[in-house]
Protein backbone atom coordinates (compact mmCIF):
# COMPACT_ATOMS: atom_id res chain seq x y z
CA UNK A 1 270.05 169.37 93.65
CA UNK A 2 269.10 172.90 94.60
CA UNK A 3 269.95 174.32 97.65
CA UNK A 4 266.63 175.20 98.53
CA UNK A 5 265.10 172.30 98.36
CA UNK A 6 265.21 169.96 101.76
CA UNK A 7 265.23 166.38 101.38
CA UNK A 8 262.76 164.68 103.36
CA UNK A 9 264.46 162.84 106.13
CA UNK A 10 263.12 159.30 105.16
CA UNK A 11 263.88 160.11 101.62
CA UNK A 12 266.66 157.25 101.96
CA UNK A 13 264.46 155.03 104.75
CA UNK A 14 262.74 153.46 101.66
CA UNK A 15 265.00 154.33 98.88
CA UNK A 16 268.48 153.65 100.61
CA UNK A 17 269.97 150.33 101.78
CA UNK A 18 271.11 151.69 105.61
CA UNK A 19 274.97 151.13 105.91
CA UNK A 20 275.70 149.25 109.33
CA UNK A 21 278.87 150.22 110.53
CA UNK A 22 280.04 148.86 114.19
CA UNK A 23 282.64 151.50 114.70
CA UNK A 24 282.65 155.03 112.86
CA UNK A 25 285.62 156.46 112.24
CA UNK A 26 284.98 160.41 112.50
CA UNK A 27 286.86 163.51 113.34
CA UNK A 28 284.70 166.48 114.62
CA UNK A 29 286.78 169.83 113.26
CA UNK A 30 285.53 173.60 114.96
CA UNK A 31 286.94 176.28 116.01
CA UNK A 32 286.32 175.92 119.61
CA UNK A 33 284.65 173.19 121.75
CA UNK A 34 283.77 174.81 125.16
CA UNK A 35 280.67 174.85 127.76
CA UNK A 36 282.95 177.95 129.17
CA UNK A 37 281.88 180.08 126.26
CA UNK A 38 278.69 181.02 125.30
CA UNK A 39 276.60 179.86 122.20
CA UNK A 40 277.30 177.64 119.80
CA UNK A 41 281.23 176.80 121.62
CA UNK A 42 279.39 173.84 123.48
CA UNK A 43 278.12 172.16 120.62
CA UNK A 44 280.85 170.30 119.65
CA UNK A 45 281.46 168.41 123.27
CA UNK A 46 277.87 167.07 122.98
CA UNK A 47 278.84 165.64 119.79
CA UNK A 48 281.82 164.33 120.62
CA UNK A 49 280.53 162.84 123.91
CA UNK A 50 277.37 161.38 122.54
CA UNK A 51 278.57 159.91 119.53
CA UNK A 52 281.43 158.05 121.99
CA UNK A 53 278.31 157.12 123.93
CA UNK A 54 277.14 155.75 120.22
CA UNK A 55 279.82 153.65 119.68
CA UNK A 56 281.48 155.93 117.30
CA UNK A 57 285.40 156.30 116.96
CA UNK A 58 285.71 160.08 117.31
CA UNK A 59 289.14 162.57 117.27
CA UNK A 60 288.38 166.34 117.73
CA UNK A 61 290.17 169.01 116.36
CA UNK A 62 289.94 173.03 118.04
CA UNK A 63 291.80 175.54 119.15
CA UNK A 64 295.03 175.31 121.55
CA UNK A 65 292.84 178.24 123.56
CA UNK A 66 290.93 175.70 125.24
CA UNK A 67 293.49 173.44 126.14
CA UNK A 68 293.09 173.56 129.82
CA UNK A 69 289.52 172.94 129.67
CA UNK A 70 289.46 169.74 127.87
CA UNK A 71 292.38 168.67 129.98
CA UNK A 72 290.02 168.72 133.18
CA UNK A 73 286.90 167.51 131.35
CA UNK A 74 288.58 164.62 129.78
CA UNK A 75 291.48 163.48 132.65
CA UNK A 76 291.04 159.95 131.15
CA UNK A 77 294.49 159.80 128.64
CA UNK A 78 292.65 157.73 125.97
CA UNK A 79 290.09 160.33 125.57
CA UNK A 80 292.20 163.12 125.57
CA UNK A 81 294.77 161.70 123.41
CA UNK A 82 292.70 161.90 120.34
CA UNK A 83 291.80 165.51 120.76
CA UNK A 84 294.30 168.08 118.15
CA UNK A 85 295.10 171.45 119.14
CA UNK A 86 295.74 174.22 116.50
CA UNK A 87 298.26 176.84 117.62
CA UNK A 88 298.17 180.56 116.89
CA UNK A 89 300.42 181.32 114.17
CA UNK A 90 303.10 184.14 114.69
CA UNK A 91 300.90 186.11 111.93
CA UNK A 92 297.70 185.59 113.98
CA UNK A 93 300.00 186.51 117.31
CA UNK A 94 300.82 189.73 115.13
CA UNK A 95 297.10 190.07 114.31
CA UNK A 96 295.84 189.98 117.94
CA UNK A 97 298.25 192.61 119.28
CA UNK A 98 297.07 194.95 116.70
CA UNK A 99 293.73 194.03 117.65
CA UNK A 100 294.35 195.33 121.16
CA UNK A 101 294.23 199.01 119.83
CA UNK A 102 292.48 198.61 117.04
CA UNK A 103 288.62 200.18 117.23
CA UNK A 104 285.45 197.71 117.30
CA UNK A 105 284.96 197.30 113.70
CA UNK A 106 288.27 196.69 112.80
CA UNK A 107 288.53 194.07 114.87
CA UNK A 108 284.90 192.01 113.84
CA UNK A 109 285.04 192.57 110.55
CA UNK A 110 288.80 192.54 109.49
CA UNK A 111 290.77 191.04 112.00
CA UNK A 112 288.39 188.59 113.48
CA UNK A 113 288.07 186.98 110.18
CA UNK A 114 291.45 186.78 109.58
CA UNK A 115 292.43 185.21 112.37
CA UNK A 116 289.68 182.54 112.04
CA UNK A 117 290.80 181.68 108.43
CA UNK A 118 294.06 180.96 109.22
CA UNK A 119 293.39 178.69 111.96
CA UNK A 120 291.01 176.99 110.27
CA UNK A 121 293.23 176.49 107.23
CA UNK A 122 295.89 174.73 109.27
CA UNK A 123 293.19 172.90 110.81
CA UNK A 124 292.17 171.75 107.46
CA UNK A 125 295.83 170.48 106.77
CA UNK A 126 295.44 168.49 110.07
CA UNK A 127 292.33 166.77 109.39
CA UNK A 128 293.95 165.92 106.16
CA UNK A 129 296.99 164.18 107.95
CA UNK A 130 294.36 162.68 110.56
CA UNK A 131 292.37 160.97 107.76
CA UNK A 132 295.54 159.58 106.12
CA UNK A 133 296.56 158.06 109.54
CA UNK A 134 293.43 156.99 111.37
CA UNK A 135 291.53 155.66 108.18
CA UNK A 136 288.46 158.28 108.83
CA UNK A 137 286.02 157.77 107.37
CA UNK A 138 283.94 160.93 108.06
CA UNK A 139 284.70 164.88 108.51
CA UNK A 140 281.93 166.91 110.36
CA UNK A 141 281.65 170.27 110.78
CA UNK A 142 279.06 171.12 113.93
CA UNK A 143 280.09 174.79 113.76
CA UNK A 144 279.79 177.37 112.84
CA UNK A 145 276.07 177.46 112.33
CA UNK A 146 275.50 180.41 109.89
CA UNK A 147 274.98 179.12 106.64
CA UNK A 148 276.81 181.75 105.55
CA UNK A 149 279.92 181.56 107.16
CA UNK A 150 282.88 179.55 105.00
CA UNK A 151 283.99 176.00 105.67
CA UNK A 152 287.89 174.98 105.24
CA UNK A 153 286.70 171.13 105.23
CA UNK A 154 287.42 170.72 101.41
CA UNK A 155 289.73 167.89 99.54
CA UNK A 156 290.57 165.92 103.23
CA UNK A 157 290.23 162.82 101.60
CA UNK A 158 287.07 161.75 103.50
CA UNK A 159 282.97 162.97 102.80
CA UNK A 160 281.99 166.18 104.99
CA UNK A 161 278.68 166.86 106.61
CA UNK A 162 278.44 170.43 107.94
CA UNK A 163 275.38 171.94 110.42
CA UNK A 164 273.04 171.96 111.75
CA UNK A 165 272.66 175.61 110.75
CA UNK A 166 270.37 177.99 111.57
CA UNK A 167 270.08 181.82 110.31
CA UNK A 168 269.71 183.62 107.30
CA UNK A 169 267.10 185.43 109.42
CA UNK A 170 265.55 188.87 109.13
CA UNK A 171 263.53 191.11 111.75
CA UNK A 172 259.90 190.61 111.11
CA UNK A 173 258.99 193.61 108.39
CA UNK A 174 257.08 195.83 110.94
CA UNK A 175 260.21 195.57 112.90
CA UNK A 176 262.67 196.24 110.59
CA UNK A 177 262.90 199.82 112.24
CA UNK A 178 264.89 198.67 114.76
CA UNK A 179 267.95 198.19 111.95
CA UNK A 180 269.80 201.19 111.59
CA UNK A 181 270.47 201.82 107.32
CA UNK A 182 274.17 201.35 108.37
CA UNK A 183 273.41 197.81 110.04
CA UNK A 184 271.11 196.88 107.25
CA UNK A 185 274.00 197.88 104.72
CA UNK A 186 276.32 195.70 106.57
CA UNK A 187 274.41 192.86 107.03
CA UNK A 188 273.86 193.12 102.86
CA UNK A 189 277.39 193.59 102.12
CA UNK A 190 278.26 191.24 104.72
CA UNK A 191 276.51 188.46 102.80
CA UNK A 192 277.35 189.38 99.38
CA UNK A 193 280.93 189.01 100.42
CA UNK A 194 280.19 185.65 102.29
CA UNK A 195 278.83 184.56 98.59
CA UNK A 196 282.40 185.36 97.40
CA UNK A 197 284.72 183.98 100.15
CA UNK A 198 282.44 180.35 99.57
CA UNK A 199 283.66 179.93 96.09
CA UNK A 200 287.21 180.58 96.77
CA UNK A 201 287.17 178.77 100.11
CA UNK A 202 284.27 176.00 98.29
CA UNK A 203 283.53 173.80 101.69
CA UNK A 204 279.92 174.61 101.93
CA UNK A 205 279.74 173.99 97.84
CA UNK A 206 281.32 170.88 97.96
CA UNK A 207 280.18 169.14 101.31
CA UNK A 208 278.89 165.86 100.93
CA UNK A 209 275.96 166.68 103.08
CA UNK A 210 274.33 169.85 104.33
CA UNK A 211 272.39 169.97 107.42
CA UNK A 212 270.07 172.78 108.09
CA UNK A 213 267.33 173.98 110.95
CA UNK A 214 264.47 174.68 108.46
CA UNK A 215 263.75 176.04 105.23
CA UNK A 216 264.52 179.92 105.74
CA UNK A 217 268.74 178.24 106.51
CA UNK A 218 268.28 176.11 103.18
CA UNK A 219 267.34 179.47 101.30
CA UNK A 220 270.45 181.41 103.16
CA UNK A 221 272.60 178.73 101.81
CA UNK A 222 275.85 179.85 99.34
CA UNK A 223 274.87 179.34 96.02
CA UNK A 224 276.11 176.65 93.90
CA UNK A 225 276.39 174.04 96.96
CA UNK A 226 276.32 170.43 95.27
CA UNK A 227 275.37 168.17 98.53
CA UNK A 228 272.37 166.81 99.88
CA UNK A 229 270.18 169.18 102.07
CA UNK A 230 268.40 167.29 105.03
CA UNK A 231 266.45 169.07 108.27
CA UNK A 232 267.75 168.77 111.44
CA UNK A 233 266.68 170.85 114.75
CA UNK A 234 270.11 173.25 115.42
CA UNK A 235 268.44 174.03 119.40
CA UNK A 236 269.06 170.83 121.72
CA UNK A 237 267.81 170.40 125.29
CA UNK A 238 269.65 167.59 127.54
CA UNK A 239 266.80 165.25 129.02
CA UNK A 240 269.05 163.97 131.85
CA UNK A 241 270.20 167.47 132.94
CA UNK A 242 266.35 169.38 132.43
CA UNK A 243 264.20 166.53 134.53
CA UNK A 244 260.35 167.62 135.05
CA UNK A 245 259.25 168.98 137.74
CA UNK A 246 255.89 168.44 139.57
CA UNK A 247 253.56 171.85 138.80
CA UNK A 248 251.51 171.87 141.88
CA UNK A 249 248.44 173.56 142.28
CA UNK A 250 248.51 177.20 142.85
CA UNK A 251 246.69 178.54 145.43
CA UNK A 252 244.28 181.40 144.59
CA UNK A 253 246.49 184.28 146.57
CA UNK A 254 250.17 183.19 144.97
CA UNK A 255 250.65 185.54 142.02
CA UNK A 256 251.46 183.91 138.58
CA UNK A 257 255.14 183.96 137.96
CA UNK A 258 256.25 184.95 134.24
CA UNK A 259 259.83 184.67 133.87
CA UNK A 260 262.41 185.56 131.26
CA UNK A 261 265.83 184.74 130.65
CA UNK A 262 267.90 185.56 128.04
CA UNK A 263 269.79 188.81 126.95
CA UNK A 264 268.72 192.28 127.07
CA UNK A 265 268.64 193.25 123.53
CA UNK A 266 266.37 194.73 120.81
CA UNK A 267 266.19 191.56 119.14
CA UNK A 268 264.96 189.28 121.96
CA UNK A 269 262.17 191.64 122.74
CA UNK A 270 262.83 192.50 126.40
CA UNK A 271 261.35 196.12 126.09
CA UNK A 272 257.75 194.81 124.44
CA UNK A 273 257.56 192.24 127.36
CA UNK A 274 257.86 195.50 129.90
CA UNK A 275 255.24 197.31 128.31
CA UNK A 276 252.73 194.43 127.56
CA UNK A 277 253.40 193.19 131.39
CA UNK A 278 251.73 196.77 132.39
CA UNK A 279 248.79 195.77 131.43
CA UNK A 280 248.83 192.26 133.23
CA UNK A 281 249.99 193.80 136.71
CA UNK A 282 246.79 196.10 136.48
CA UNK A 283 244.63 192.88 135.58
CA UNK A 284 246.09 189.89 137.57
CA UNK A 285 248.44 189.44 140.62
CA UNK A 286 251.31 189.04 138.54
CA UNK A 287 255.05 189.09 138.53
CA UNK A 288 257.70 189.45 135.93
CA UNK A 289 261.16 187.60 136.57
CA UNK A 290 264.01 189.12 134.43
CA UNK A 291 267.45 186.83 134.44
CA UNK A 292 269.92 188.62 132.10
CA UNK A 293 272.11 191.97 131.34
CA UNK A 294 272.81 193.47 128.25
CA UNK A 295 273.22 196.44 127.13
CA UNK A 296 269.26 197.84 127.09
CA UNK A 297 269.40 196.73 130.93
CA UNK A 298 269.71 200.29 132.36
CA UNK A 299 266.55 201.83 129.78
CA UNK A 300 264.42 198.15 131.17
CA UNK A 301 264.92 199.13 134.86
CA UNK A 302 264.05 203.05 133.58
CA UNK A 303 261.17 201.72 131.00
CA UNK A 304 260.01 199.84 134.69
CA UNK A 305 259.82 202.97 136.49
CA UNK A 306 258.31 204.99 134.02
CA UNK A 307 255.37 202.33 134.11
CA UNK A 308 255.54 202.50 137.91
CA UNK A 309 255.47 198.49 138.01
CA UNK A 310 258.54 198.38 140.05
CA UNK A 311 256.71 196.17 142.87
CA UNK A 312 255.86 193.51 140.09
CA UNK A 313 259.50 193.39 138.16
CA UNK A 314 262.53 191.67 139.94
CA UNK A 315 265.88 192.08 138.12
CA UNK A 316 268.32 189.06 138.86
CA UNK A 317 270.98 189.82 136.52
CA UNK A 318 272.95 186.68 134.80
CA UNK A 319 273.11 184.08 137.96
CA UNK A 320 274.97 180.88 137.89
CA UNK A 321 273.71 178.22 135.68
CA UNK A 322 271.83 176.53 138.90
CA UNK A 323 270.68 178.92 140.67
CA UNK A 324 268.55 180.15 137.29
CA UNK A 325 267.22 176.31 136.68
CA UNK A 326 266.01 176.32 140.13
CA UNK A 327 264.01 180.15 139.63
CA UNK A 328 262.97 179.25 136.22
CA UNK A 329 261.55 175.58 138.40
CA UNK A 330 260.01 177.93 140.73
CA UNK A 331 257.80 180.03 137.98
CA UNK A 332 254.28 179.34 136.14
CA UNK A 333 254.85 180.58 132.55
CA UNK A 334 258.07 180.80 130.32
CA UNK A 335 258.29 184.01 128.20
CA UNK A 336 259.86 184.06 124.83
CA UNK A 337 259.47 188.04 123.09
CA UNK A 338 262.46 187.42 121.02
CA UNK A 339 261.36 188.99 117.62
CA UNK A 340 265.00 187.51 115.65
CA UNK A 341 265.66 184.32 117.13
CA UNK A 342 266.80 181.21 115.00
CA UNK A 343 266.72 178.86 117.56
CA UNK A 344 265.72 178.47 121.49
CA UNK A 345 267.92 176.48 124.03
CA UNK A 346 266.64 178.21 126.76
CA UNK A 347 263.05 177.79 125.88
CA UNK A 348 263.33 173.75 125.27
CA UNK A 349 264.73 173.81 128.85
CA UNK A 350 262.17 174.92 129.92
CA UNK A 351 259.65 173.28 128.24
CA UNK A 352 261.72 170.14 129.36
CA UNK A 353 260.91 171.01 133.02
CA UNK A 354 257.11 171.08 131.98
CA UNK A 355 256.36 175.25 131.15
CA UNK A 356 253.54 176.45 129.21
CA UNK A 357 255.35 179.04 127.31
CA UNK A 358 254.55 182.48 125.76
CA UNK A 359 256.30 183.20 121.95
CA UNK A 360 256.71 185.64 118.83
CA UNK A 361 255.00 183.50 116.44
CA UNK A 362 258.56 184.12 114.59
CA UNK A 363 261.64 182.17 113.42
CA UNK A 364 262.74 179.54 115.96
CA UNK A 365 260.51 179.89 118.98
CA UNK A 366 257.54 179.86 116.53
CA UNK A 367 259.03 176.48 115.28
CA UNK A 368 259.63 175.13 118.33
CA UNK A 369 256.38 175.66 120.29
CA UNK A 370 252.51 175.12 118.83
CA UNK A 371 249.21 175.72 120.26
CA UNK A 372 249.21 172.62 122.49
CA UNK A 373 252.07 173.93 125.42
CA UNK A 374 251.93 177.72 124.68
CA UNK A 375 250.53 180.95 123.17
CA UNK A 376 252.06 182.30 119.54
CA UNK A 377 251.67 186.02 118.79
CA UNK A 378 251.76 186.84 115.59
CA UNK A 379 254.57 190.46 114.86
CA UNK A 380 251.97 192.02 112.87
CA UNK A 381 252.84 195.02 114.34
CA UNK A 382 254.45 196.69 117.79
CA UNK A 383 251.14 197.38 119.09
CA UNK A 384 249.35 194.21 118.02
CA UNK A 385 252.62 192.47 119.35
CA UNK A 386 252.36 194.12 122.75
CA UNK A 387 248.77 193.88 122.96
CA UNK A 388 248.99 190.46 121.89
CA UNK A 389 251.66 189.27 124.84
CA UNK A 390 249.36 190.84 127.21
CA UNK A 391 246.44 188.87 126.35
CA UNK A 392 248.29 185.77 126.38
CA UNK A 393 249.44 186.58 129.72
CA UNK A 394 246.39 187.58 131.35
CA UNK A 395 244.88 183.98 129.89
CA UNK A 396 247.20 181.82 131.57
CA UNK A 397 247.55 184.22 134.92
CA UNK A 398 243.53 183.59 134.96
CA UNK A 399 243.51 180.16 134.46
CA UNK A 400 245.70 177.34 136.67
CA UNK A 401 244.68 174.40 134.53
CA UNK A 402 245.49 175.69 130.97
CA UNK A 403 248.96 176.18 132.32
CA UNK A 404 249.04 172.43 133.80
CA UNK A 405 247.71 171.20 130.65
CA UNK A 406 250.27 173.27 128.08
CA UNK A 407 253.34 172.29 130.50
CA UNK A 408 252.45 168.60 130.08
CA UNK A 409 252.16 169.29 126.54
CA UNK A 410 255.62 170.81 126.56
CA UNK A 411 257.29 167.97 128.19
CA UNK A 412 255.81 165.53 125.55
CA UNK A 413 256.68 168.18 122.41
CA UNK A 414 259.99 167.89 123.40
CA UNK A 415 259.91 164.06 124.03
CA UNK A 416 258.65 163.63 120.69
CA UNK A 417 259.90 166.62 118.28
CA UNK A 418 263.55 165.70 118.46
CA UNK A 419 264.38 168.56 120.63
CA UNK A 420 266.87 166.48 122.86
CA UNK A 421 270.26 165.85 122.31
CA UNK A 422 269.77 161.86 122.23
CA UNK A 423 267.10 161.75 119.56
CA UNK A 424 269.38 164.59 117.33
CA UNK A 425 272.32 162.47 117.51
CA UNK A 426 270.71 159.37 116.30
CA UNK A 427 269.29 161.51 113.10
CA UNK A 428 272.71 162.83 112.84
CA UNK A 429 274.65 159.20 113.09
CA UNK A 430 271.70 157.73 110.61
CA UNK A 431 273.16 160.73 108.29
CA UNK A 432 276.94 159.82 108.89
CA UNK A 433 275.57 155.93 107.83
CA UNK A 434 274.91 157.24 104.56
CA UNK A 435 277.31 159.53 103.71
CA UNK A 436 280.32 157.26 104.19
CA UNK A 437 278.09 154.35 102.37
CA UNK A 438 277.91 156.66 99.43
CA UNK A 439 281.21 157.15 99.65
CA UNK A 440 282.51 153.26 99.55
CA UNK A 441 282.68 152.81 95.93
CA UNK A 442 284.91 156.62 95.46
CA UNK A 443 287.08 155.11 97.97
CA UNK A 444 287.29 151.27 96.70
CA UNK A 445 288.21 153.18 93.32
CA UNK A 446 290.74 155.50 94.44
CA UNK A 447 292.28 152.63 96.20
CA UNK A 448 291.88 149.92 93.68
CA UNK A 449 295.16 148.40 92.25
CA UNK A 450 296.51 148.91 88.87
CA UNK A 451 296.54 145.79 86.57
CA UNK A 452 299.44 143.85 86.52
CA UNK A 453 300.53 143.46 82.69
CA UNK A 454 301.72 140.39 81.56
């Protein structure tokens, strides 16, 4: 099958018999499995705890680093037993002291990499001993999600499913000036190597199934991959956690609150916000929320004082996890500039509470959002871009109702898109269902008896 072409998802709904299983045997292998680091660290606990919730007989493999973490989240022995901790090496100790003194590209490019590929190679012996043992009947790879990156889950003796990934992702091409020629080298090299490392280390190529975000992570793919390619949403939002909220009725002297939160960075479009908002503070009593730091934060505040909108801007820098929920609750519109973005936790939170929402018309928040609970802007250019947020901004600050109307339309998008984590792990159980039903007759081979000659 080629890799760039995605199966539809009820491709085996008519076509394929459904395997019932009462109790899934899987093992969940990553690198690390924490809510205490940022990213994509978190996605494996929502697998693992869901697919318990499922009814599915789960082990978890990771990284002795986060030990003590999963010790306090799990305190329940039965639980915790079945989680397997790979140790640092005394050639990855070695590695990490170096890395200590050794300057920034060293580190990410050489060292980093090394480090990873070792643990993950003893991880891969451990799943192998796990599947012996337990009987499993499934490996699954959650992380990491670049389709680029190489998977050790090979030869374990059980099928593998890997992703959802996301990436493969470019700035916009009137953008593209923001890449330096020495980032856009890297990036090139960077993935011709990654074609490389997959045939020697052939995971990706030989996964049973391949789970991607959309059809830009199919493309971005290693070449030569052999498994089935199916479509599922990388983002997730937690319904239980992100409850609406009621969006009153704004009275005409309350000023419409935009708010953003996310890093400041080139690529999430924080400095195109500041200089579209200009023109919405002139036009409408406004205000811009920024949560977030980064490392444009200092030229934001500056870029805010040159446009002398200091009155409309507050800067909250990163704030505890609660305290943001509870601004973001507090705010009319949800603002998304990010012009390389492959996916959009943030903004499926708050489209959960019931936010219209503001987006580049690019990459994930263009996939996540439509015309029914927010405003696309096409990247046609930086002025178009700019001019294009301000527009968008001044529409909903002049009008109460289109907001109500796109933040009920947000809450039902995500309701009914598969944006939250309970409808995503259903997809991605329905997937495990088939690969290990695909997989009966290998096994009832392998394990088939000799005949007994007479």
């Amino acid at each position: 099958m080629s890799k760039t072409k995605i199966r539809s998802w009820n491709s085996f709904g008519s076509n394929f018999e459904r395997y019932r299983i009462k109790t899934m045997r899987i093992v969940i292998a990553t690198e690390n499995a924490s809510l205490s680091m940022s990213g994509e660290a978190g996605l494996p606990l929502y697998y693992f705890d869901r697919l318990r919730a499922n009814n599915v007989d789960v082990w978890l493999v990771c990284h002795e680093r986060i030990r003590k973490e999963l010790r306090e989240r799990y305190p329940d022995e039965l639980v915790f037993q079945k989680i397997y901790f790979i140790k640092d090496s005394w050639i990855q100790a070695l590695i990490s002291k170096i890395g200590v003194w050794a300057p920034f590209w060293l580190r990410d490019m050489i060292l980093g990499p090394l480090i990873y590929m070792s643990t993950q190679s003893r991880s891969r012996s451990l799943v192998k001993q796990l599947v012996q043992k337990f009987d499993i009947e499934l490996v699954y790879s959650p992380t990491p999600i670049s389709p680029k990156s190489i998977s050790f889950m090979y030869g374990v003796g059980a099928p593998v499913v890997i992703g959802p990934m996301c990436g493969g992702l470019d700035f916009p091409p009137a953008f593209r000036y923001l890449e330096s020629p020495v980032t856009r080298l890297s990036t090139y090299l960077g993935r011709a190597a990654a074609e490389v490392l997959n045939w020697l280390i052939p995971g990706k190529l030989q996964a049973e199934i391949l789970l991607v975000a959309n059809s830009r992570t199919a493309k971005a793919l290693p070449k030569g991959t052999k498994g089935k390619v199916y479509e599922v949403v990388e983002s997730g939002v937690d319904l239980s956690l992100w409850q609406p909220s009621e969006r009153p009725e704004s009275h005409p002297d309350s000023p419409t609150r935009f708010v953003y939160m996310a890093r400041f960075v080139d690529q999430k479009g924080i400095p195109f916000l500041v200089e579209a908002f200009k023109q919405v503070a002139e036009r409408t009593n406004s205000v811009l929320e920024l949560i977030g730091s980064g490392e444009l934060m200092e030229a934001t505040q500056a870029q805010v004082a040159t446009l002398q909108i200091q009155d409309k801007v507050n800067f909250y820098g990163w704030v505890p996890l609660k305290q943001a929920t509870d601004l973001i609750r507090e705010c009319d519109v949800y603002m998304v500039p990010a012009i390389r973005d492959c996916g959009g936790c943030a903004m499926l939170e708050a489209m959960a509470v019931g936010m219209p929402v503001i987006a580049a018309n690019w990459a994930g928040p263009g996939d996540y959002a439509d015309s029914s609970c927010g405003i696309l802007v096409d990247l046609t250019s930086k002025e178009d871009f700019v001019n294009g947020l301000a527009e968008a901004m001044i529409r909903l600050a002049e009008s109460p109702e289109l907001r109500q109307q796109m933040g009920k339309a947000s809450l039902e998008r995500v309701r009914t898109s598969y944006f939250d984590w309970d409808a995503k792990v259903e997809r991605v159980i329905e997937v495990f269902e088939e690969a290990i039903a695909e997989n009966q007759p290998k096994l009832a081979s392998s394990h088939a008896k000799p005949a007994v000659q007479s």
